[in-house]
Structures are given as C-alpha cells and as structure tokens.
Protein backbone atom coordinates (compact mmCIF):
# COMPACT_ATOMS: atom_id res chain seq x y z
CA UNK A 1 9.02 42.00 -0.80
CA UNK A 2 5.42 41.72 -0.97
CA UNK A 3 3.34 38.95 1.25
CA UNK A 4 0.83 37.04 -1.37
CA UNK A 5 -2.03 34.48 -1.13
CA UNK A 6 -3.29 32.08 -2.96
CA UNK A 7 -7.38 31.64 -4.00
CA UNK A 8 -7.83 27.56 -4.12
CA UNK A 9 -11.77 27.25 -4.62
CA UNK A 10 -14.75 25.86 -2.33
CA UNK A 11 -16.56 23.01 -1.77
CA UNK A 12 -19.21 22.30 -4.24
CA UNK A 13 -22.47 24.18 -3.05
CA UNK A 14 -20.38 26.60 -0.94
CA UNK A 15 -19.59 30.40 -2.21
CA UNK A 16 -15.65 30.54 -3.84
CA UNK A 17 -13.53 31.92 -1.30
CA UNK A 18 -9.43 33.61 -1.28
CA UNK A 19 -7.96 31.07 1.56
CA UNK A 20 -4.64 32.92 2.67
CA UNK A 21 -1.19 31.51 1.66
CA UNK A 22 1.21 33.66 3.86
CA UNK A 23 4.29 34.06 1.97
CA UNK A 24 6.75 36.65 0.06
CA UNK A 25 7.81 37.05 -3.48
CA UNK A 26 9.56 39.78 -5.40
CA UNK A 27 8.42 42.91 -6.30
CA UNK A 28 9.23 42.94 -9.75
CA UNK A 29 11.13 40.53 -11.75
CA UNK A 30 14.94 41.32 -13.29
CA UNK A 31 14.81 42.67 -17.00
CA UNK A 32 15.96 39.71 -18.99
CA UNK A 33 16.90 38.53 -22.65
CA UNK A 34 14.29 37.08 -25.23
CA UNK A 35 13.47 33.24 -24.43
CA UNK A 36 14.92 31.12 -27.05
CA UNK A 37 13.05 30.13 -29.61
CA UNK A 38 12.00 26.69 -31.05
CA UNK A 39 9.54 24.08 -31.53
CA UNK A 40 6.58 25.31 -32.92
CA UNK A 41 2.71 25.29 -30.85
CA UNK A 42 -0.21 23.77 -31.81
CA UNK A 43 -3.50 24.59 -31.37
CA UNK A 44 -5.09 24.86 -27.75
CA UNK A 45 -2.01 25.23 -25.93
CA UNK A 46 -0.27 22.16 -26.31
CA UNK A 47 3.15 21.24 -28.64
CA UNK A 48 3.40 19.60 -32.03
CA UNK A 49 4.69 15.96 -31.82
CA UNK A 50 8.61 15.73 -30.70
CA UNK A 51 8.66 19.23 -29.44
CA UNK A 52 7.39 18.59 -25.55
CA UNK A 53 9.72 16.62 -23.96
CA UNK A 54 13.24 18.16 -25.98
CA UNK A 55 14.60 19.90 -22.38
CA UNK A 56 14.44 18.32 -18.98
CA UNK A 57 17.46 20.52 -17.38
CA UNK A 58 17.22 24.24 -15.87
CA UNK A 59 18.34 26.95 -17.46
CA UNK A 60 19.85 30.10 -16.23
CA UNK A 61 17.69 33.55 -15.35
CA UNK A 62 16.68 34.88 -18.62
CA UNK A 63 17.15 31.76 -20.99
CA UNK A 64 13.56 29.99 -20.07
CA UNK A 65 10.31 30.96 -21.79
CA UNK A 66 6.89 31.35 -19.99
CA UNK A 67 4.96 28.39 -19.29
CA UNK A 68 1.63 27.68 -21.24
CA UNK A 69 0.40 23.85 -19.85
CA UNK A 70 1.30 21.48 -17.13
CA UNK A 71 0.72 18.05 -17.24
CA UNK A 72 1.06 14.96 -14.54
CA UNK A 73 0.29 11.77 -16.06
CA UNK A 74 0.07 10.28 -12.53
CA UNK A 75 -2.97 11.92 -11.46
CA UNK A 76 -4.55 12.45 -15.43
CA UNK A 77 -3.83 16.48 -15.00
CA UNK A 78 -3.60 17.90 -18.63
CA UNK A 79 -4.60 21.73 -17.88
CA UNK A 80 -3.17 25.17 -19.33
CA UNK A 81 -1.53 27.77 -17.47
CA UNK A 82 -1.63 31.15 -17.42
CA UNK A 83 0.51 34.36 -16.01
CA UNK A 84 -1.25 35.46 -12.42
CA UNK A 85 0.05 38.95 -11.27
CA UNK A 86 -0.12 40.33 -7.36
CA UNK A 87 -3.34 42.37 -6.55
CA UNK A 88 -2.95 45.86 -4.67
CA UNK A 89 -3.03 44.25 -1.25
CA UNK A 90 -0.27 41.49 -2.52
CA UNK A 91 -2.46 38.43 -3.17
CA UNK A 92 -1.63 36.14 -6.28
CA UNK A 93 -5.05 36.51 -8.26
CA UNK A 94 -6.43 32.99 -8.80
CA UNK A 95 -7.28 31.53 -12.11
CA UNK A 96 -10.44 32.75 -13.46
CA UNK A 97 -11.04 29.47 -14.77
CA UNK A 98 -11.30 26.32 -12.33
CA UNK A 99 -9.40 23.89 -14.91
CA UNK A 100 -6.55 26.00 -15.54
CA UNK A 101 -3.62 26.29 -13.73
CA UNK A 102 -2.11 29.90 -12.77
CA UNK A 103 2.07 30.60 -12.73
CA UNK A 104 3.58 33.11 -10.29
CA UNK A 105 4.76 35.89 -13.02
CA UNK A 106 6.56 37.44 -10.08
CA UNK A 107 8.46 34.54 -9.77
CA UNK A 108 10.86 31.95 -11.87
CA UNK A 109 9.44 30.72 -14.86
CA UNK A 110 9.90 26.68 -14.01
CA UNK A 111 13.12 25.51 -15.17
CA UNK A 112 15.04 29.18 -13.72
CA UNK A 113 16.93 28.79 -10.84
CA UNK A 114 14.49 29.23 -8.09
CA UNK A 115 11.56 28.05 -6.66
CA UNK A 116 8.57 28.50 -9.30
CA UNK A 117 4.97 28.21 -8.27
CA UNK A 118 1.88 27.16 -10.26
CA UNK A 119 -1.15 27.30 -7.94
CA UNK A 120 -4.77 25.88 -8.92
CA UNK A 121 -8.08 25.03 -7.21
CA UNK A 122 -9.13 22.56 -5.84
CA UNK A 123 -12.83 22.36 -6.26
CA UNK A 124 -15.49 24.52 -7.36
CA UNK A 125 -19.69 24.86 -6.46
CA UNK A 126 -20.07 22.45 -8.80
CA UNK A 127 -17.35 19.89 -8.57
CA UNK A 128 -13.77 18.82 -8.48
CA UNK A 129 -11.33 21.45 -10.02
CA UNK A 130 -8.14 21.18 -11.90
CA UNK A 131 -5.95 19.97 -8.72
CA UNK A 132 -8.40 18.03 -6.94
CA UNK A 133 -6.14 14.74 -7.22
CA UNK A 134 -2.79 16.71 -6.14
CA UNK A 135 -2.94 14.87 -2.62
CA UNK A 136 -2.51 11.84 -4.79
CA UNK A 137 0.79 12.17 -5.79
CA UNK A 138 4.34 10.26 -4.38
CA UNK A 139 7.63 10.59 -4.57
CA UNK A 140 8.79 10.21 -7.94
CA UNK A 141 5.48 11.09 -9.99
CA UNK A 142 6.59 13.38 -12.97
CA UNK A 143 5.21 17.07 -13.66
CA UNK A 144 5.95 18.31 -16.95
CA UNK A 145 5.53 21.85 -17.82
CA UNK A 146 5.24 23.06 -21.27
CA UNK A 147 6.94 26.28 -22.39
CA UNK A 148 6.03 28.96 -24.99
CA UNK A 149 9.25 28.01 -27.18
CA UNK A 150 8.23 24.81 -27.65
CA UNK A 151 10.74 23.32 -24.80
CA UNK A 152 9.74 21.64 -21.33
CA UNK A 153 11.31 21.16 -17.80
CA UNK A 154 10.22 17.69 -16.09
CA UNK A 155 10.36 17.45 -12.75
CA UNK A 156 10.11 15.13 -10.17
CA UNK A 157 8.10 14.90 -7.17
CA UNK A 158 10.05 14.59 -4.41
CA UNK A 159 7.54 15.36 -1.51
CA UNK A 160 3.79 16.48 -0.82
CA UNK A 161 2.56 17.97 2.79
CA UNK A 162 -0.14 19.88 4.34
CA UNK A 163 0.31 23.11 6.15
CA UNK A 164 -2.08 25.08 7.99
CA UNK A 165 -2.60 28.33 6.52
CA UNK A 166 -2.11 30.97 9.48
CA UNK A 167 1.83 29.11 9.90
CA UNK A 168 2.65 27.88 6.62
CA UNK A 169 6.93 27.90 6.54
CA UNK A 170 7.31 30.24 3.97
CA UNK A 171 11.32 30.05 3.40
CA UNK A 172 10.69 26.13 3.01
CA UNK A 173 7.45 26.32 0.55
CA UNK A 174 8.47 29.18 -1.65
CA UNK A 175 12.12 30.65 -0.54
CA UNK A 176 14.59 31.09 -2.75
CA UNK A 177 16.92 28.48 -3.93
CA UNK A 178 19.77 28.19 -6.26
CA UNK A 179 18.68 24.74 -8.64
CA UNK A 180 15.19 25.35 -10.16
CA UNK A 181 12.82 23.71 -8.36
CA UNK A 182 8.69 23.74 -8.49
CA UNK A 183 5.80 23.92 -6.02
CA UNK A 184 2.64 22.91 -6.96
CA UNK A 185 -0.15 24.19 -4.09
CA UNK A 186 -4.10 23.95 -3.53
CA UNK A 187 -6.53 24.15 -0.49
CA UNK A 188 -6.95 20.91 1.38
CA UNK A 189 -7.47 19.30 5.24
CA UNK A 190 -10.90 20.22 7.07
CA UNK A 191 -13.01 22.45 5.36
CA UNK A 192 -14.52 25.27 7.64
CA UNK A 193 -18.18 26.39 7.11
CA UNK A 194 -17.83 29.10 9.02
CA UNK A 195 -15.27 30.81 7.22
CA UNK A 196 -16.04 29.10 3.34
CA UNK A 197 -12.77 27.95 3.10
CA UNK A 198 -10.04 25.40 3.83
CA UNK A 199 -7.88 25.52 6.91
CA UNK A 200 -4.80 24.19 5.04
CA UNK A 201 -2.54 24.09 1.92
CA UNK A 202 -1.47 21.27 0.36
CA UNK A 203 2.12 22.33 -0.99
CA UNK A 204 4.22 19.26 -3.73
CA UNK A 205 7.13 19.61 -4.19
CA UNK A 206 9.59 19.17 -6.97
CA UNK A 207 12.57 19.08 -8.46
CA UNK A 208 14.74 18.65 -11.63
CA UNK A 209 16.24 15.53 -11.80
C-alpha cells in the first residue's frame, strides 16, 4: 500500500502548491479483461447523442471502461478527465490542466466495486478552477461520469464534508468498499499564507443509486 496526496491549486495571485491528502491506495491494479465496447465518441471527449446516459448500475472488476468526462449539472461542471498515476514518493500527480479533472488509475474505474476517486483543483493564480463550486453540492445532486465505451455510471450525492488535512479518516474517504461508490475531493476551509496552501479537503461523496 502506498500513502498518496492530492495537488488542489492556490488562491489566485498565490504560487500552486501539493496540499497533502493522507491516504492509501493499491500498488498496482489486478490484470483484467477488455472493457466492453459500445457507443461510439465524439469529438472533444464527450458521447454522441443517446450513448451517455445507457448504464447507471456498477459493474464487476474488469467489465468497466476508463473514464474520459464528468459532469454535474448542479454546479454547471462539464470537464474531462484524465488517468493520474502515483509519483516516486506516492503522491497522486495533479492535473496539469486546472479545468480538467484527474481519476485515480490505481484505483476503481467509477462504476467497479470500490471507492473511485476523481480529484481536481480548486482555484488557480488566476481564478476559479474546475471544482471551485464542489462545496455547493447536497444530497441528491447527480455526478455523471462518462466512460471510454460510450457507457456512464450516475451517481448520487449522498454527502459533502471538510477534513483537515494532517487527520483526514482515510478508511471513511477512500477505503475499500464492496458497491461502487465515488469521491469527488478539492482543497477548501482557511487558506494559509504561510504555507501556500489550504488547511483542509473538501471530500463528496457518492453513490450508485
């Protein structure tokens, strides 16, 4: 098991920082089958017409492709997403991009049994970032996430809270879990000057319904 962290941005002005997320995930990921296929992609990441909404139910290890966008209507989040790998030290590598999102590759794909995470900042030097609105969302706000095959897995939020970063519950933000479940995390709470980054994470949480 490796420990990992999370990079969530800075505060417009203020130098980008890597804000800890103290946590475990796998070392490597079990060899599994070829995703099914289906549905066909359209330019830019998103799905033809009919395609995005044809699965809402978890699959089992193996069966679910990689995912490729993420939206949530509630808070007008459209972005892409994109496979982040563990650095040497065992820190997720942020997006490189503030407006996309970044998947866990060591991780469930969303939809597996398991607790998948897609990570993203939250603001940049210049202005809000891709999950800058992700403290807006309540219980029962949908997060869809688009798959490579042309499928998706919808979940529901069932619950959003703020942890501070040097004792954030790692078995109850990212532990394993037999039904497929989602966490969706940023930076938030005060930010500290001192140190260029947030003191918190803000950690949603979701589920199939």
């Amino acid at each position: 098991m490796l420990p990992w962290s999370v990079c969530c941005g800075a505060r417009p002005a203020e130098r980008p920082t890597a804000p800890s997320v103290s946590g475990t995930v796998p070392a490597s990921r079990p060899v599994r089958d070829a995703a099914p296929t289906g549905g066909t992609q359209a330019a830019g990441g998103g799905l033809t017409p009919g395609t995005a909404a044809r699965t809402s139910t978890g699959l089992g290890a193996g069966q679910v492709a990689e995912p490729v966008r993420v939206r949530i209507p509630a808070i007008n989040v459209s972005a892409p997403v994109v496979s982040l790998t563990l650095d040497d030290s065992g820190r997720l590598r942020a997006p490189s991009r503030f407006e996309e999102t970044g998947w866990n590759a060591a991780g469930p794909e969303p939809g597996e049994p398991g607790t998948a995470v897609i990570a993203g900042h939250v603001d940049s030097r210049t202005g809000p970032a891709v999950f800058f609105r992700l403290r807006e969302l309540a219980a029962g706000d949908r997060v869809e996430v688009e798959r490579a095959d042309g499928t998706s897995a919808v979940f529901v939020v069932r619950r959003r809270a703020w942890f501070p970063k040097d004792a954030l519950p790692a078995a109850e933000v990212y532990g394993p879990t037999g039904a497929p479940e989602l966490r969706l995390i940023t930076c938030g709470g005060v930010f500290d000057r001192a140190r260029s980054s947030y003191r918190d994470n803000l950690v949603v949480f979701a589920d199939l319904p």
